[in-house]
Protein backbone atom coordinates (compact mmCIF):
# COMPACT_ATOMS: atom_id res chain seq x y z
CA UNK A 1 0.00 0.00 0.00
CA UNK A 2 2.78 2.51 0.90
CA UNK A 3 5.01 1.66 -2.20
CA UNK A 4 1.40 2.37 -4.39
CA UNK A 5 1.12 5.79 -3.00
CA UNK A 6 4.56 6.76 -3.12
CA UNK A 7 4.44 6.12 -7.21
CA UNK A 8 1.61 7.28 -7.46
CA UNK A 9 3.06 10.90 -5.34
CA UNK A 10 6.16 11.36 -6.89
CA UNK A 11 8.34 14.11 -5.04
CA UNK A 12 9.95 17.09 -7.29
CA UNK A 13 13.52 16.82 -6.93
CA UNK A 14 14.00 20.66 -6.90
CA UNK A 15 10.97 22.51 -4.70
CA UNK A 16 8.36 24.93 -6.20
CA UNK A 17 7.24 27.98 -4.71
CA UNK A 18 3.57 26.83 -3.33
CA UNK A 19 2.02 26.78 -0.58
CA UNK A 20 0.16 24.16 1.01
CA UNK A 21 -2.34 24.32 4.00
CA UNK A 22 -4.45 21.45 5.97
CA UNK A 23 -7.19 22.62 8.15
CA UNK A 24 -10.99 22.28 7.98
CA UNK A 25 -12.39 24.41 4.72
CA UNK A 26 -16.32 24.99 5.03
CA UNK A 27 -18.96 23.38 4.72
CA UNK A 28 -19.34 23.24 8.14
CA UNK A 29 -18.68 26.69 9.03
CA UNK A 30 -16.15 26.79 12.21
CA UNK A 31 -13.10 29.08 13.54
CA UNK A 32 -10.49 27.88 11.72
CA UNK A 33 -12.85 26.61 8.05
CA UNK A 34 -13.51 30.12 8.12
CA UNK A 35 -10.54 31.54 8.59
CA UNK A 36 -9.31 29.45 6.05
CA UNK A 37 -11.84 30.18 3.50
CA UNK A 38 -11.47 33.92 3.82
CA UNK A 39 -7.36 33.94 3.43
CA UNK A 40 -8.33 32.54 0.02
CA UNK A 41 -8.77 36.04 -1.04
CA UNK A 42 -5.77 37.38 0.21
CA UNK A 43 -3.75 34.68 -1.35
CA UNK A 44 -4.68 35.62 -5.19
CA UNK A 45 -4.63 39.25 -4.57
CA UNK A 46 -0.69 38.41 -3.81
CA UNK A 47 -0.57 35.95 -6.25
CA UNK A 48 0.26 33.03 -3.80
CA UNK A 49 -0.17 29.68 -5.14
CA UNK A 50 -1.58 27.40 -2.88
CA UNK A 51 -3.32 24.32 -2.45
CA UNK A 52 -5.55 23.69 0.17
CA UNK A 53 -5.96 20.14 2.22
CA UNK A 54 -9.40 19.78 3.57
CA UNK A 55 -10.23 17.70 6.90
CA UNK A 56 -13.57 17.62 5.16
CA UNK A 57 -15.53 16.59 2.93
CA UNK A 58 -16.33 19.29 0.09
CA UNK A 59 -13.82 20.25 -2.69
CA UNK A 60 -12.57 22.82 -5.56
CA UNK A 61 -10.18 23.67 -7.76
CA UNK A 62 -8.00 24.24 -4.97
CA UNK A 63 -9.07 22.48 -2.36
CA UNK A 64 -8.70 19.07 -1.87
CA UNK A 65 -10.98 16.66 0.53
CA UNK A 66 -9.77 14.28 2.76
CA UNK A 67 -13.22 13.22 3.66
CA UNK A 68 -11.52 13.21 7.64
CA UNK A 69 -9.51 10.11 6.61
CA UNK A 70 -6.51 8.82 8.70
CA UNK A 71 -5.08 7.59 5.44
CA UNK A 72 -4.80 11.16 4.45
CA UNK A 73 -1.59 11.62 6.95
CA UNK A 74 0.10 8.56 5.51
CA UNK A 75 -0.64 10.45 1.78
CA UNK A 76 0.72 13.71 3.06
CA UNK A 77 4.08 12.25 3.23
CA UNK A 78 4.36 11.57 -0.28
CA UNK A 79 2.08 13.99 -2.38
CA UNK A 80 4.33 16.74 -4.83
CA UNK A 81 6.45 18.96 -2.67
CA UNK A 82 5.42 22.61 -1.60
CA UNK A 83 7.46 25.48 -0.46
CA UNK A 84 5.83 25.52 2.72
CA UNK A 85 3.11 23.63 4.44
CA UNK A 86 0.80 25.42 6.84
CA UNK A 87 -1.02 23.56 9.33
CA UNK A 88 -3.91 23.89 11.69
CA UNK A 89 -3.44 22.27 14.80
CA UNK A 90 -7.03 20.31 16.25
CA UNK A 91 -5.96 17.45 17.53
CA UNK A 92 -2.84 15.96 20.09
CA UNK A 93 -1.72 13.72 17.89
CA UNK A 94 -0.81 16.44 14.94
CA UNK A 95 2.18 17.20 17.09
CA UNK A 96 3.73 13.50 15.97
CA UNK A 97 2.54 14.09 12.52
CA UNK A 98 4.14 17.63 12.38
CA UNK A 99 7.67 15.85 13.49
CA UNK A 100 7.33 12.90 11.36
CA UNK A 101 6.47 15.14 8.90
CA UNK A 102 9.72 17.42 8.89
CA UNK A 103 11.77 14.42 8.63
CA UNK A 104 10.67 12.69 5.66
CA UNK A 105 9.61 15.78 3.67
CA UNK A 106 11.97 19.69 3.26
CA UNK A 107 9.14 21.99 3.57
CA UNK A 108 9.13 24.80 5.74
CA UNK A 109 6.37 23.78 8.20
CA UNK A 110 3.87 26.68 9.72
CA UNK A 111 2.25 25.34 12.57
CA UNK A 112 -1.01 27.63 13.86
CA UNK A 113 -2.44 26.59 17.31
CA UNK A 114 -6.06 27.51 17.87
CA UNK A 115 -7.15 26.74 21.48
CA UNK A 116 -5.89 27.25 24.88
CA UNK A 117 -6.21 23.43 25.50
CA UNK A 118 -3.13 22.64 25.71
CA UNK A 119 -2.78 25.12 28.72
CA UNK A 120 -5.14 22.57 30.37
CA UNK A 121 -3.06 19.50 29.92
CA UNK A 122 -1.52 17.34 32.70
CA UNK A 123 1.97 17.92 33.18
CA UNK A 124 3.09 15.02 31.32
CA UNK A 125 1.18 15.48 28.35
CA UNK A 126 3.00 19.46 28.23
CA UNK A 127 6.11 17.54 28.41
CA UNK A 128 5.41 15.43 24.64
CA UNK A 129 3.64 18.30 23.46
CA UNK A 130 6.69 20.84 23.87
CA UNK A 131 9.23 17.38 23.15
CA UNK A 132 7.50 16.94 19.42
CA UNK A 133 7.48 20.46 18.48
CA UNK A 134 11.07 21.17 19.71
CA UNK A 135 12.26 18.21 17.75
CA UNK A 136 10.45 19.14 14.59
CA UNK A 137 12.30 20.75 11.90
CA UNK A 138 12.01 24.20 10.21
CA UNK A 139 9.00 25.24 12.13
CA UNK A 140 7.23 28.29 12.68
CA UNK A 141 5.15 28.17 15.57
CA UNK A 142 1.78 30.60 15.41
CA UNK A 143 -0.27 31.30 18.15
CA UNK A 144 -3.76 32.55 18.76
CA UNK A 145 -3.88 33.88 21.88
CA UNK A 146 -1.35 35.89 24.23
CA UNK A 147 -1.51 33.00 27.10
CA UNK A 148 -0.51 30.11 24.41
CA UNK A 149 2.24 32.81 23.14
CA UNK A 150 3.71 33.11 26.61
CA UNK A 151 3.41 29.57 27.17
CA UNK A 152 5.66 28.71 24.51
CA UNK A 153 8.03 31.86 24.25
CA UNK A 154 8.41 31.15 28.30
CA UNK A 155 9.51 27.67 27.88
CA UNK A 156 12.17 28.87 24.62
CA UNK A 157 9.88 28.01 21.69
CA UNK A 158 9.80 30.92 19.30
CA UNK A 159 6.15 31.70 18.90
CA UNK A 160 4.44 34.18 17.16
CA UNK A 161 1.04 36.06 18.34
CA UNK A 162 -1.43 36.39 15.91
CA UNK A 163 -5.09 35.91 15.92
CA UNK A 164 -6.82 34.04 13.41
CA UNK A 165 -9.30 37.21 12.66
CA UNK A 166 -9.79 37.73 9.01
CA UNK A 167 -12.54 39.96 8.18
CA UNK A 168 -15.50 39.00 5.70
CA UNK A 169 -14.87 39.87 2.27
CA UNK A 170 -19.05 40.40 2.22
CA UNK A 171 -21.59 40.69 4.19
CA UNK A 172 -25.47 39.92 3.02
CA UNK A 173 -27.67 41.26 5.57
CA UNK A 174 -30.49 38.73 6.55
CA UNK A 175 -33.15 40.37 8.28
CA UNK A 176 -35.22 38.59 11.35
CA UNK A 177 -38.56 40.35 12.64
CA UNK A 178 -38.60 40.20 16.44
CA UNK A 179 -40.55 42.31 19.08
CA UNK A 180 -37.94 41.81 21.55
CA UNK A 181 -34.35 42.90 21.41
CA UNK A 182 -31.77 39.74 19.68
CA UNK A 183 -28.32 38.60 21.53
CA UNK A 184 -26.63 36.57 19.11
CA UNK A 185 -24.58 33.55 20.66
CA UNK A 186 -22.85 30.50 18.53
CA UNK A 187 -21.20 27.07 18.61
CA UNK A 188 -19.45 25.70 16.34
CA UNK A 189 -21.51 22.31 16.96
CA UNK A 190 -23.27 21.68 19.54
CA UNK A 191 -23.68 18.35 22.13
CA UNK A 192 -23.58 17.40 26.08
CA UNK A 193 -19.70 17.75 26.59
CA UNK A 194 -19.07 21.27 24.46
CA UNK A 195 -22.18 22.75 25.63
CA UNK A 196 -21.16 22.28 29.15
CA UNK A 197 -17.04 22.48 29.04
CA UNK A 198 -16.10 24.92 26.46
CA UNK A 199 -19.36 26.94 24.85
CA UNK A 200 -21.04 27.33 28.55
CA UNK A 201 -24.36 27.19 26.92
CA UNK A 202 -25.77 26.97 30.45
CA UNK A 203 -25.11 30.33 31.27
CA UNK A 204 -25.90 31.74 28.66
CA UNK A 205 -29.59 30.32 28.56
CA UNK A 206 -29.81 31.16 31.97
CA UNK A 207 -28.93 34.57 31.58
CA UNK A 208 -32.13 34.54 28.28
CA UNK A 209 -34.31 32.51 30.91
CA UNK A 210 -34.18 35.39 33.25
CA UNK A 211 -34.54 38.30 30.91
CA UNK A 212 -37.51 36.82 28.31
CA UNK A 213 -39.03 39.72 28.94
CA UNK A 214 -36.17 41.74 27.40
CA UNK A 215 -34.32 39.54 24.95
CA UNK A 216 -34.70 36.69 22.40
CA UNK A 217 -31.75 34.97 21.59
CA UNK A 218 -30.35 34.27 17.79
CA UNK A 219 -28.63 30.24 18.27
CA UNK A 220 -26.46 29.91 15.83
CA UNK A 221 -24.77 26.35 15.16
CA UNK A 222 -22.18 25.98 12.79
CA UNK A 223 -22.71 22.03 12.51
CA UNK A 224 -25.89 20.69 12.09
CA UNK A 225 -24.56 17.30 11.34
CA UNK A 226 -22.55 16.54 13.77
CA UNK A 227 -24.33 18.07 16.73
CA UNK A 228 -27.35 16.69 19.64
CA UNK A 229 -30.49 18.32 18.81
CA UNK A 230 -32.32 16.53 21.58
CA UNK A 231 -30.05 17.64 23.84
CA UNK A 232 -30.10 21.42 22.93
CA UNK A 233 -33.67 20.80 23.15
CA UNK A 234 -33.41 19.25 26.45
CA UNK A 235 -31.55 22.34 27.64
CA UNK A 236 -33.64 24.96 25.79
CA UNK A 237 -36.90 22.99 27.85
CA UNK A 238 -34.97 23.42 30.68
CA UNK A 239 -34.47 26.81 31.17
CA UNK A 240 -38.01 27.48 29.75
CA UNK A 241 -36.51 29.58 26.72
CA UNK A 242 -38.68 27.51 24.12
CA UNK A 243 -40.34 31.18 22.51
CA UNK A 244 -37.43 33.22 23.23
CA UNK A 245 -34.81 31.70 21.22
CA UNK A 246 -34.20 31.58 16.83
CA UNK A 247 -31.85 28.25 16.14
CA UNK A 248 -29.67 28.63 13.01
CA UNK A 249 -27.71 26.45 11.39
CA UNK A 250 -24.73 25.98 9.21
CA UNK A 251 -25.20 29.78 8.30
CA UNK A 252 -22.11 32.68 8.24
CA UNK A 253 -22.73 34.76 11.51
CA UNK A 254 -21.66 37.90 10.22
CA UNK A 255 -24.88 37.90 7.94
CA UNK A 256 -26.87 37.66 11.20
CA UNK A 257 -25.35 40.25 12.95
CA UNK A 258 -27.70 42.82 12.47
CA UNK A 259 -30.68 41.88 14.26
CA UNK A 260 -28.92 41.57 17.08
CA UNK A 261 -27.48 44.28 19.87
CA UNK A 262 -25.03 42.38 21.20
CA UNK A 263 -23.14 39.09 20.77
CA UNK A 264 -22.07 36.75 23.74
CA UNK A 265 -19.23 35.00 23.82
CA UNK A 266 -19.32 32.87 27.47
CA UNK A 267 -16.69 30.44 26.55
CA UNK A 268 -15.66 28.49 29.75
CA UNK A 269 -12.11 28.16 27.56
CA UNK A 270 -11.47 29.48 24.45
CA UNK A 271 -8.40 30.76 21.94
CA UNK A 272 -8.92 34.18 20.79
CA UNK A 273 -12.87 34.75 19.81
CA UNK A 274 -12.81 35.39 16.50
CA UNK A 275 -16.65 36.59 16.05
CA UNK A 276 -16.27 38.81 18.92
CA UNK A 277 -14.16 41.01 16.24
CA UNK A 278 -16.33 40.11 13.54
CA UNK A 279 -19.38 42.02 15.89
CA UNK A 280 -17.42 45.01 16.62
CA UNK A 281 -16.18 45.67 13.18
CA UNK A 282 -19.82 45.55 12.29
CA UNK A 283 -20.80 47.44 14.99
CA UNK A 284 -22.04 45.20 17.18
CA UNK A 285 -20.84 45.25 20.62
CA UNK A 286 -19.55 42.02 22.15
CA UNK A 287 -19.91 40.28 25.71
CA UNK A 288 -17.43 37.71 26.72
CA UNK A 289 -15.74 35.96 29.38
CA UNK A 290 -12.34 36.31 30.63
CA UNK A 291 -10.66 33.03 30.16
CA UNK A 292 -8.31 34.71 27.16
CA UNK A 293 -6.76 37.81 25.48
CA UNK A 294 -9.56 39.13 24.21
CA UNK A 295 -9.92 41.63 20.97
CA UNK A 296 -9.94 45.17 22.66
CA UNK A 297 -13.30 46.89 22.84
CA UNK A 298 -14.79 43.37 24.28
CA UNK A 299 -16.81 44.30 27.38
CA UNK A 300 -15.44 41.67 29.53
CA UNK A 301 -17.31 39.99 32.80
CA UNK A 302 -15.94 37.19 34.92
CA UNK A 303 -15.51 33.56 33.82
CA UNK A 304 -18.83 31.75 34.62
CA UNK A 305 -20.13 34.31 36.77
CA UNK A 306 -24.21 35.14 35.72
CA UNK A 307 -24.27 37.72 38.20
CA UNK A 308 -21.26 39.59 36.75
CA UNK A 309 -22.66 39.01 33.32
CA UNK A 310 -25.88 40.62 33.89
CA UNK A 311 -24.17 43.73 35.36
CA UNK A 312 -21.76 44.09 32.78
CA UNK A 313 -24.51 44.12 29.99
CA UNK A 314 -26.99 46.11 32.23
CA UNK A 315 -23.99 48.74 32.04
CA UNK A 316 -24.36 49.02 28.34
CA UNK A 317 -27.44 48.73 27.79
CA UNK A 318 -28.51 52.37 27.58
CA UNK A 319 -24.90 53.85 25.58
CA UNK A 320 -25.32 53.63 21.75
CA UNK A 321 -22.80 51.33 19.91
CA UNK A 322 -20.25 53.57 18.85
CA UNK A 323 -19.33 55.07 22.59
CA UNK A 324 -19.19 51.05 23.75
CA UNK A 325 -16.91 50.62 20.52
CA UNK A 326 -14.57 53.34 21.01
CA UNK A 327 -11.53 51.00 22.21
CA UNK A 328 -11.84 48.66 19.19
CA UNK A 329 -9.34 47.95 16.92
CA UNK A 330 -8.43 47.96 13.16
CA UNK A 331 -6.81 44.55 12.85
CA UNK A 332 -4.50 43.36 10.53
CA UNK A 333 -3.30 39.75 11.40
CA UNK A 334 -4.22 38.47 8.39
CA UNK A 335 -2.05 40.45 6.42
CA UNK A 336 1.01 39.87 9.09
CA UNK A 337 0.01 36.20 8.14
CA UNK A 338 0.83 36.80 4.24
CA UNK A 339 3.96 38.34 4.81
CA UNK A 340 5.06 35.22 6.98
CA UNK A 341 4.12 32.75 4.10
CA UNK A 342 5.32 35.28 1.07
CA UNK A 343 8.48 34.92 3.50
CA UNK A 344 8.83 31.35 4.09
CA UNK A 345 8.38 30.88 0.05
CA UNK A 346 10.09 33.55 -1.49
CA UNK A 347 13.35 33.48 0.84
């Protein structure tokens, strides 16, 4: 099987200048799909060739699916040579791949880290973590988030900070009728474990449940497949919500944004928040929890704290968007990321 794919992958004895990248690529819409999706456009306006490796299922001319296939990793090793190979870390075990990877191929390797998980590992699972990615070669190390920056920069890993934030290249407005004002709040899928250790759905139903009178709330859910609708229901029963809540799925949030008057971000652990910067720059203010370096503007409240929550939104709730937004900023990381890939290829 291994000698099949290898002829059938023959390397380039002398490496192009392309760029390759493996991450999710939408459909399902997600953190890192979308960020992936929108860089698209910044490659060909600088005339970056690139091919794109999908942990997914859906496919173009330069995208490739891996339908989520373990066999995929094994292929990796022996498809045609890029310049440099950009990866988006998900899962532990990419941090074996990543080393295998840099000895059997002589690509520059990007690595981009996405969550704060790793912060949250037991001691000996930090020590392979920072092991593999000390021992792999060539690497640039990107991270999301200020805390996973220190982290490695602490422990003498070069990292680089840089959110994954790259704003929408268009927005279509959908418009939702509602006598009530919206707060928009998202998963990327949704089911018993995430609701309850990363997306904090609890509070954030609880916070609906005991302002109906106020607010609906716009559910957006990135994943329909993959996600427990009975549960969500379960929840939604639970904290009597049922006629004050709009579920949405597999639909861009930014096209939602302006029903609402604020989005929530509650996150019990998180990276970055990418659609808390997608609100402001379409002014929107955005609520979210301290667990992370947030973008500035965010109007911050204590980590799983309802009580805090409701005070901090209460504060706002009578100042018109543009005085809440005054502290936001401009951002740019997604052109600092171009220059790192025009110079990993081009030097």
């Amino acid at each position: 099987m291994l000698s099949s794919i290898a002829c059938s992958y023959q390397p380039e004895k002398t490496m192009n200048k392309t760029l390759g990248i493996f991450g999710p690529y939408p459909p399902p819409l997600g953190g890192i799909s979308v960020h992936i999706e929108r860089m698209e456009h910044f490659l060909d306006k600088e005339n970056i060739d690139y091919i794109i490796y999908n942990h997914g299922y859906s496919e173009n001319k330069k995208v490739v699916a891996t339908n989520k296939k373990l066999f995929w990793y094994l292929k990796m090793l022996f498809l045609k040579k890029h310049n440099t190979f950009h990866f988006h870390q998900f899962f532990f075990f990419h941090f074996i791949f990543y080393l295998i990877f840099s000895f059997l191929r002589k690509e520059k390797i990007i690595v981009t880290i996405h969550s704060e998980r790793i912060l949250l590992y037991n001691r000996i699972k930090k020590i392979f973590v920072l092991f593999f990615i000390r021992k792999t070669k060539r690497l640039k190390l990107i991270s999301v988030s200020q805390n996973l920056n220190s982290f490695f920069n602490e422990r003498g890993i070069k990292s680089v900070f840089s959110p994954a934030y790259v704003p929408p290249n268009s927005v279509e407005e959908i418009k939702i009728k509602s006598s009530k004002k919206m707060i928009l709040f998202s998963t990327w899928k949704f089911n018993e474990k995430l609701a309850n250790e990363i997306y904090n759905a609890p509070l954030a139903f609880e916070y609906l449940s005991r302002n109906k009178n106020i607010y609906k709330m716009l559910f957006m859910v990135g994943n329909r497949s993959g996600s427990d609708e009975k549960y969500l229901q379960k929840l939604i029963s639970k904290y009597g919500i049922d006629k004050n809540i709009i579920i949405i799925y597999n639909e861009n949030l930014v096209n939602y944004l302006n029903n609402c008057v604020l989005l929530l971000r509650p996150n019990l652990s998180d990276g970055y928040g990418v659609s808390l910067q997608e609100a402001m720059d379409l002014g929107i203010p955005a609520v979210a929890s301290n667990v992370c370096e947030r973008p500035k503007g965010t109007i911050l409240f204590k980590n799983n704290d309802i009580e805090d929550l409701s005070l901090k939104i209460e504060s706002i709730k009578n100042i018109p968007s543009k005085n809440i937004l005054q502290e936001k900023e401009n951002l740019d990381y997604h052109l600092q990321l171009i220059e790192i890939y025009k110079t990993s290829i081009y030097e």
